[in-house]
C-alpha atoms as a PDB file:
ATOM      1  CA  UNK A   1     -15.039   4.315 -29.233  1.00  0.00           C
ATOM      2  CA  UNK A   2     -14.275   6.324 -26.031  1.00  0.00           C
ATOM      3  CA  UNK A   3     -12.631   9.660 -25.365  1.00  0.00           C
ATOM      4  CA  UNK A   4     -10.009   9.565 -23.297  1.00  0.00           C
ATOM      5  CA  UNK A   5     -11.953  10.788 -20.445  1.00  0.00           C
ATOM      6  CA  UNK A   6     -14.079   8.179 -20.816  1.00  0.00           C
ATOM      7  CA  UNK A   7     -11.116   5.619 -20.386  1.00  0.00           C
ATOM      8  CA  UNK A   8      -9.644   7.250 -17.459  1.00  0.00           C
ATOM      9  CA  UNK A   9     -13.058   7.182 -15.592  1.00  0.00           C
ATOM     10  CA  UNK A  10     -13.636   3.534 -16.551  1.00  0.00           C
ATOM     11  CA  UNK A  11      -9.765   3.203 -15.254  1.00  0.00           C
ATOM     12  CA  UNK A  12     -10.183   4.521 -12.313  1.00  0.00           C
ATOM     13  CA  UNK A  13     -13.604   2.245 -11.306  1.00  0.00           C
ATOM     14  CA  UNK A  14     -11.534  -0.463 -11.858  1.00  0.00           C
ATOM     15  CA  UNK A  15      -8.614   0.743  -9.447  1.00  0.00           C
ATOM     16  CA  UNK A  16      -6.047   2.249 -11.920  1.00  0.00           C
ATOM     17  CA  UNK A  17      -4.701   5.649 -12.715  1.00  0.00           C
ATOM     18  CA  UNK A  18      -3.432   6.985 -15.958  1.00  0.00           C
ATOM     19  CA  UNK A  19       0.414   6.888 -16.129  1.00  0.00           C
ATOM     20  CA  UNK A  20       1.338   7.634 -19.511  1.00  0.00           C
ATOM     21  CA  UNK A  21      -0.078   8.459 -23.070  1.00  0.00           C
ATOM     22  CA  UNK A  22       0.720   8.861 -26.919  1.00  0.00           C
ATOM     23  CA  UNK A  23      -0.756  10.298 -29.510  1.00  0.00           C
ATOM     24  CA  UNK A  24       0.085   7.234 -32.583  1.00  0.00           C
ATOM     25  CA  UNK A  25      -2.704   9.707 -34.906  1.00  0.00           C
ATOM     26  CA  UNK A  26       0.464  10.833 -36.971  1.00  0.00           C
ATOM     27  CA  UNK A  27       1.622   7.546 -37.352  1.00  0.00           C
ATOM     28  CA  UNK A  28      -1.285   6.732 -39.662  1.00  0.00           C
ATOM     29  CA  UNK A  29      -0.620   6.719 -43.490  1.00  0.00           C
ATOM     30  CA  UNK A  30      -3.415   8.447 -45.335  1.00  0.00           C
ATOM     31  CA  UNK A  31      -4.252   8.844 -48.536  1.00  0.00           C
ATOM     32  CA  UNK A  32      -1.703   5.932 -50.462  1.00  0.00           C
ATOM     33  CA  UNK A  33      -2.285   5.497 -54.243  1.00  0.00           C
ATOM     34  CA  UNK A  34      -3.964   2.371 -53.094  1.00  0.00           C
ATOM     35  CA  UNK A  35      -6.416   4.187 -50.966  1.00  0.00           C
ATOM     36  CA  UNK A  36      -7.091   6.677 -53.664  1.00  0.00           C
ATOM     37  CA  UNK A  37      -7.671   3.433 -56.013  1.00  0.00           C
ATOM     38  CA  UNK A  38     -10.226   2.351 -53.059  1.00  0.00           C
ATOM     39  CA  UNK A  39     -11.776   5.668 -53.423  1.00  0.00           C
ATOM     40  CA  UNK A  40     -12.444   5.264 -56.784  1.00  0.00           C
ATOM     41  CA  UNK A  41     -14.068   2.610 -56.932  1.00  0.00           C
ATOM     42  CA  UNK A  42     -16.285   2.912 -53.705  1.00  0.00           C
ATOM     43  CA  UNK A  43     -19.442   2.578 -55.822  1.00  0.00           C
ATOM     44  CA  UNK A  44     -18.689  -0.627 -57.443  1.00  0.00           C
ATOM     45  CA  UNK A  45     -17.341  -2.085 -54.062  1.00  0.00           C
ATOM     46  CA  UNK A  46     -21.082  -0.585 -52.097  1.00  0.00           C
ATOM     47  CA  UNK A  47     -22.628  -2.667 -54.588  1.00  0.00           C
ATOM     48  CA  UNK A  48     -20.685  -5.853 -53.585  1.00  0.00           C
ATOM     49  CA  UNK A  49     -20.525  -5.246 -50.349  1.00  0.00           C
ATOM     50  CA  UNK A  50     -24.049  -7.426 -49.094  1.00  0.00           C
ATOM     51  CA  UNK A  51     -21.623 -10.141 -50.782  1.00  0.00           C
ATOM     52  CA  UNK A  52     -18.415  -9.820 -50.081  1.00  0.00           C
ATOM     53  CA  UNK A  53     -17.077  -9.399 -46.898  1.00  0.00           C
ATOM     54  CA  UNK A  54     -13.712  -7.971 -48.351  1.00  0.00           C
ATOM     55  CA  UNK A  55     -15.673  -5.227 -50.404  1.00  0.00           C
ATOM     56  CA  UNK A  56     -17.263  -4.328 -46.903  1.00  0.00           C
ATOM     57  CA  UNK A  57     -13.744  -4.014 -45.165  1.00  0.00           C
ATOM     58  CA  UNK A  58     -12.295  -1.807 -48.019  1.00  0.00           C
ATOM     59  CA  UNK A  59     -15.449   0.731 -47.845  1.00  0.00           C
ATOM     60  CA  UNK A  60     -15.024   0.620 -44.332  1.00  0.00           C
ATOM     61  CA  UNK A  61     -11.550   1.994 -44.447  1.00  0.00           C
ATOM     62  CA  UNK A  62     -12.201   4.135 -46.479  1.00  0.00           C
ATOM     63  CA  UNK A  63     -14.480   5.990 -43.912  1.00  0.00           C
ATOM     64  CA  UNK A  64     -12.031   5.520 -41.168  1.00  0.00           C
ATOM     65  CA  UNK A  65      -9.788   7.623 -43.714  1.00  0.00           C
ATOM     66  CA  UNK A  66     -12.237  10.394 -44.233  1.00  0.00           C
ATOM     67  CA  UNK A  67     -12.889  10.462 -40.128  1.00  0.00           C
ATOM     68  CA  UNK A  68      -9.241  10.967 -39.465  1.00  0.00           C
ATOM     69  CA  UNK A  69      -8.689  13.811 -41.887  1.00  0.00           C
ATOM     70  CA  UNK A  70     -11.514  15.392 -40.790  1.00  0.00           C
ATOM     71  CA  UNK A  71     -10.058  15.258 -37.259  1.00  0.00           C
ATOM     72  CA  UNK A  72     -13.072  13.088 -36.207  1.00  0.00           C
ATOM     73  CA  UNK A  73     -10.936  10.156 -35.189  1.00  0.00           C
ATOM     74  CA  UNK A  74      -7.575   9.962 -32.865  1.00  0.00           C
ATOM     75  CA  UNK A  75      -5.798   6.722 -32.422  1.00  0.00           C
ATOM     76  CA  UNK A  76      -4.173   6.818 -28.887  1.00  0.00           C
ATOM     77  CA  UNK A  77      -2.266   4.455 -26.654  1.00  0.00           C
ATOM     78  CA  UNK A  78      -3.037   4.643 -22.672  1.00  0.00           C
ATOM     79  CA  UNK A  79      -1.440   3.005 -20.094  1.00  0.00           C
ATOM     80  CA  UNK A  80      -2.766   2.601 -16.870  1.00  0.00           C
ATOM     81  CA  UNK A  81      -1.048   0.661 -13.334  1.00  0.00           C
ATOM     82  CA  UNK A  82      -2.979  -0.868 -10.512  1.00  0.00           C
ATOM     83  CA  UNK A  83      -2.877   1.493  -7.218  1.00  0.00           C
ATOM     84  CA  UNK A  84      -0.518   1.090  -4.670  1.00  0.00           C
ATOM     85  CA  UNK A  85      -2.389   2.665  -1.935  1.00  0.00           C
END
């Protein structure tokens, strides 16, 4: 993960500059009956998880959840263009 400073700087080594930017954060649909379900049963799905792959994915999201409504996570789109100088 990289803040968007990070990006620009990383840009801008490579020859681009920032040219737009959005926020999609709000586009994100938290807290579903589904992910509440998920929730639930995070202990049984911990205990599957060295198995199952699926179990794994599902705990996962749930922390990416918790991370965005703690404000510890920001999905953004950048767009950068090539120099014309």
């Amino acid at each position: 993960m990289l803040s968007v400073a990070e990006a620009e700087a990383l840009a801008a080594d490579a020859g681009l500059v920032p040219v737009a930017w959005n926020d999609l954060s709000g586009l994100q649909r938290l807290g579903r009956p589904r992910d509440r379900i998920i929730h639930a049963a995070l202990p049984l799905l911990r205990r599957m998880g060295g198995r199952s792959m699926w179990a794994q994915s599902l705990v996962g999201g749930d922390a990416l959840q918790h991370c965005h409504r703690a404000g510890l996570l920001q999905y953004r789109l950048l767009r950068f263009e090539r120099r014309t100088d």
